[in-house]
C-alpha atoms as a PDB file:
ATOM      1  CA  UNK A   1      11.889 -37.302  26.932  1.00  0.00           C
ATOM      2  CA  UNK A   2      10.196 -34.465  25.944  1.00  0.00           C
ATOM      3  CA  UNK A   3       6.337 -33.533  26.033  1.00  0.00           C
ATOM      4  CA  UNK A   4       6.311 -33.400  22.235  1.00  0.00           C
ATOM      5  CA  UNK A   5       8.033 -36.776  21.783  1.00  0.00           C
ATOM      6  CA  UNK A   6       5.911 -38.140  24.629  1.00  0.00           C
ATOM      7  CA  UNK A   7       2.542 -36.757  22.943  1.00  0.00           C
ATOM      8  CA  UNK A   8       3.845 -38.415  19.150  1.00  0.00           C
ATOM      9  CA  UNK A   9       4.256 -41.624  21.478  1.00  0.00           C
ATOM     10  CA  UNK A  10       0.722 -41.946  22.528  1.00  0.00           C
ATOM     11  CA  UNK A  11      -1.568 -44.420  20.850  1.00  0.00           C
ATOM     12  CA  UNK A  12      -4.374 -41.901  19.109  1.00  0.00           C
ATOM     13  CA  UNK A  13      -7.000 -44.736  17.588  1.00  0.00           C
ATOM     14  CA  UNK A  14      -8.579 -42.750  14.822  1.00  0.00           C
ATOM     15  CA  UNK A  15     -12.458 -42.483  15.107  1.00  0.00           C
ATOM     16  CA  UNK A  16     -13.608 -44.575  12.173  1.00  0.00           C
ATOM     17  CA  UNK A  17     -17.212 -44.328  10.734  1.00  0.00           C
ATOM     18  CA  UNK A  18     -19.197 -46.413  13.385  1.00  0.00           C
ATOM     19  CA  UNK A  19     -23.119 -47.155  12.275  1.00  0.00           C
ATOM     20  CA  UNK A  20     -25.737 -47.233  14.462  1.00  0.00           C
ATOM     21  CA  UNK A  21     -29.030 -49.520  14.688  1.00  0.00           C
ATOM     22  CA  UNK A  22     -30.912 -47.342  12.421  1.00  0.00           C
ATOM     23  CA  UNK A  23     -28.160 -47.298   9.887  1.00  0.00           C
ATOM     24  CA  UNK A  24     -28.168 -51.047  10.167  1.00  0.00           C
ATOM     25  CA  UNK A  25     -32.343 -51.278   9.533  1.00  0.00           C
ATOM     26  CA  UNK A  26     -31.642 -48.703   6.775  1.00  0.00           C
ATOM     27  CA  UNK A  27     -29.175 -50.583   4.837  1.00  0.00           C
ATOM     28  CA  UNK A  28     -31.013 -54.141   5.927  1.00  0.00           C
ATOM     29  CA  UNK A  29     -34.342 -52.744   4.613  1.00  0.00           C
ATOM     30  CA  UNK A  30     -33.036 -51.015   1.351  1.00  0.00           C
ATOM     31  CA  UNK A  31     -31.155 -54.743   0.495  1.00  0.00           C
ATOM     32  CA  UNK A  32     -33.973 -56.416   1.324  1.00  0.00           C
ATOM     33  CA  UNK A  33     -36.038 -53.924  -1.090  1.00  0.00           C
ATOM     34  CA  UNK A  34     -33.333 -54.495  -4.000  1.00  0.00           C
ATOM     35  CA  UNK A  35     -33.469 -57.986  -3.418  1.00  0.00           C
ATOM     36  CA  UNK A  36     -37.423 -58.500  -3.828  1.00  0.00           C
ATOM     37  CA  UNK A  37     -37.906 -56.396  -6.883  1.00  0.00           C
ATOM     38  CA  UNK A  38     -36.054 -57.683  -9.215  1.00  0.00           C
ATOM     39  CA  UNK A  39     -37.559 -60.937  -8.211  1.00  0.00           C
ATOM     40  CA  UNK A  40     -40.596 -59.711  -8.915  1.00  0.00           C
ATOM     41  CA  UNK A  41     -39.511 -59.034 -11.841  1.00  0.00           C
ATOM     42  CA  UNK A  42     -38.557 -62.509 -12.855  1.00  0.00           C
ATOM     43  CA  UNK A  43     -41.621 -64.171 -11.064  1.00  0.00           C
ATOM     44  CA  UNK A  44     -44.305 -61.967 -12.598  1.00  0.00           C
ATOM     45  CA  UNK A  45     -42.711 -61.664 -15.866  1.00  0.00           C
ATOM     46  CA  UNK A  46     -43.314 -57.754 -15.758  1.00  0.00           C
ATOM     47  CA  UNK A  47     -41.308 -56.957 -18.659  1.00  0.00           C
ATOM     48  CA  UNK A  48     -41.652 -58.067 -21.908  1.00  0.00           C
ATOM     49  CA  UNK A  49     -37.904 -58.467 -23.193  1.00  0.00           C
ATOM     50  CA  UNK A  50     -35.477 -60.451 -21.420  1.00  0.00           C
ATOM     51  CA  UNK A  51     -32.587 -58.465 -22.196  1.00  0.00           C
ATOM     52  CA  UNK A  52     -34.415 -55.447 -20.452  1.00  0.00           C
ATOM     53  CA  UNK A  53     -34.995 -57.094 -17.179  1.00  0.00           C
ATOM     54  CA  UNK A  54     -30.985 -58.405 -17.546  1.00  0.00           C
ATOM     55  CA  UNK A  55     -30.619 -54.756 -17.798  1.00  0.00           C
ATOM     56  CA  UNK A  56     -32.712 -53.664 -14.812  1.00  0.00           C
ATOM     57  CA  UNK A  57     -31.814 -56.543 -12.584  1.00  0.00           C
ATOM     58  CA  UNK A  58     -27.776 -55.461 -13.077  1.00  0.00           C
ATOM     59  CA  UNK A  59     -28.996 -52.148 -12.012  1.00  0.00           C
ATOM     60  CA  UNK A  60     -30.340 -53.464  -8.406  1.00  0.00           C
ATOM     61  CA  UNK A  61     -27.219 -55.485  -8.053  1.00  0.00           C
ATOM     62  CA  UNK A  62     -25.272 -52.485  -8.658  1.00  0.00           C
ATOM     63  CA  UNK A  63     -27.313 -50.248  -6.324  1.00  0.00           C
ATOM     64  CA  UNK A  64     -26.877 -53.424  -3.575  1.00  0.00           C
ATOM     65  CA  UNK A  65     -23.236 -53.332  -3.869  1.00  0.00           C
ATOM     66  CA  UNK A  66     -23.344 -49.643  -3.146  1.00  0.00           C
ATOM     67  CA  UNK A  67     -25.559 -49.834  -0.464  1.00  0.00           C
ATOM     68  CA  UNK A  68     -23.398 -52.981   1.408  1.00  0.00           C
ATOM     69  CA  UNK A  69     -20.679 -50.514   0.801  1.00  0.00           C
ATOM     70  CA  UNK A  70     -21.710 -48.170   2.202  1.00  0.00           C
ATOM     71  CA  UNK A  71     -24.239 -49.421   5.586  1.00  0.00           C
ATOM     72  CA  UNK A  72     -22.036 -52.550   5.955  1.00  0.00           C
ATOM     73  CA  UNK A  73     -18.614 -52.261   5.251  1.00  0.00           C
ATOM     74  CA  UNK A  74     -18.568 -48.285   6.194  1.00  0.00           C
ATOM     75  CA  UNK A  75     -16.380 -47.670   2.895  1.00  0.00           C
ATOM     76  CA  UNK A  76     -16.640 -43.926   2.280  1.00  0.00           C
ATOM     77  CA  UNK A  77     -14.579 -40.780   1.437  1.00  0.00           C
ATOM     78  CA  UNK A  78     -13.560 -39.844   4.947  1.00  0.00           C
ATOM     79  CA  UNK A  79     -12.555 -43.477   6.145  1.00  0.00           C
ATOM     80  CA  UNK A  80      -8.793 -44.065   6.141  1.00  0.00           C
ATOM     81  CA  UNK A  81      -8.042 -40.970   4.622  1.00  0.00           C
ATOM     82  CA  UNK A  82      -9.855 -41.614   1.338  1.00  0.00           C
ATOM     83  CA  UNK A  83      -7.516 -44.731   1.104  1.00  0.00           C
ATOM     84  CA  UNK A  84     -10.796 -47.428   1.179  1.00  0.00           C
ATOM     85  CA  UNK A  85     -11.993 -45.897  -2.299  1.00  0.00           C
ATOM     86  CA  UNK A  86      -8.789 -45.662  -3.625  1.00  0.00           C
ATOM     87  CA  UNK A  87      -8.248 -48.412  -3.549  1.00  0.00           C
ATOM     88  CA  UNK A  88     -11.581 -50.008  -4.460  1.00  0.00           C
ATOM     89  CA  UNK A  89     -11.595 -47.862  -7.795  1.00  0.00           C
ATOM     90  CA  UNK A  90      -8.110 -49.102  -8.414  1.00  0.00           C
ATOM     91  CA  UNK A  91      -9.666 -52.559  -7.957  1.00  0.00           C
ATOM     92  CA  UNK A  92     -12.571 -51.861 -10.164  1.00  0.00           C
ATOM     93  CA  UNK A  93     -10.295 -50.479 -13.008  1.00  0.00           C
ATOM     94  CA  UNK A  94      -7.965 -53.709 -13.016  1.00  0.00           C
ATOM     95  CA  UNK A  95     -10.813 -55.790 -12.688  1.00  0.00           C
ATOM     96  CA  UNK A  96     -12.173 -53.517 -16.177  1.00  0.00           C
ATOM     97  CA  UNK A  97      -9.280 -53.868 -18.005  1.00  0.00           C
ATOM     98  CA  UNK A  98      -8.711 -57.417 -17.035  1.00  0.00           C
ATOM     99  CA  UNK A  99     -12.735 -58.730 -18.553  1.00  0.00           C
ATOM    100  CA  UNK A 100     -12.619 -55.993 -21.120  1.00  0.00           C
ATOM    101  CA  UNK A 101      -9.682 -57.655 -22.091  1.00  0.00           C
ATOM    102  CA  UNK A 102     -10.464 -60.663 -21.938  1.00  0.00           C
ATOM    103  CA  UNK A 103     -13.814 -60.467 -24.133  1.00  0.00           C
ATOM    104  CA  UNK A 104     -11.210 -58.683 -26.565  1.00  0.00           C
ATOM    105  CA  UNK A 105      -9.216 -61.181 -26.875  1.00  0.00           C
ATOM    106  CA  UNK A 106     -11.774 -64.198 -26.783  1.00  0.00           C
ATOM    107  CA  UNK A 107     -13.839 -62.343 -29.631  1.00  0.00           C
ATOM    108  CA  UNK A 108     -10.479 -61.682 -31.852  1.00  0.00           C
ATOM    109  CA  UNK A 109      -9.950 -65.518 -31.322  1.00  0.00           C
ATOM    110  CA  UNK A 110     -13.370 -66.650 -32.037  1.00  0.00           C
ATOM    111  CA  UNK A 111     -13.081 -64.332 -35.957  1.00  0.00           C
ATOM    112  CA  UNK A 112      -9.647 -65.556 -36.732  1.00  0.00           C
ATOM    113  CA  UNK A 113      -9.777 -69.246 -35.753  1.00  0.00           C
ATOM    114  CA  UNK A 114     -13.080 -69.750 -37.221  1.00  0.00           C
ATOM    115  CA  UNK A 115     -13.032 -67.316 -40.496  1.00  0.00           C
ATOM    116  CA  UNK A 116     -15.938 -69.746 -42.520  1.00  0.00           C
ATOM    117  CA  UNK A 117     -18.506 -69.034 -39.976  1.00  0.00           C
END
């Protein structure tokens, strides 16, 4: 056998994106932060229209995800090749089309079926 074929034989584990304590405390604190405001929010009745504090409150759940993403599942552009985020936005598009859809249909449904109301 040959050194090259030798050398392609050996098992080279790639160095994936390992986190450390503090990245664990960063990402624990920062959820823990997302978590309480928008409770806050609810308990103290901060703002004065509901639909804005739906608003804001999807907008911490949306930073969470990001930051599990990212301090807890290590999901970033350098992992795997890119192939993590590929496939997550190929996740998040299906999932898209699939309740965009959905709400299409449903709402088409809801005018034809019921035309007197």
């Amino acid at each position: 056998m040959s050194e090259h074929d030798q050398h392609s034989l050996e098992h080279h584990e790639e160095a994936g994106p390992h986190s450390t304590f503090s990245g664990y405390m960063i990402g624990f604190m920062a959820s823990v932060i997302l978590t309480t405001i928008p409770f806050w929010l609810v308990m103290a009745d901060v703002l004065s229209s509901r639909n804005a504090t739906v608003i804001v409150i999807l907008g911490f759940a949306l930073v969470q995800i990001l930051v599990h993403m990212v301090y807890f599942l290590h999901m970033n552009f350098h992992s795997e090749g890119g192939w993590n985020m590929l496939s997550l936005m190929f996740t998040l598009l299906l999932v898209f089309i699939t309740l965009a859809g959905s709400l299409w249909v449903m709402y088409h449904m809801n005018v034809n079926m019921m035309p007197g109301m």
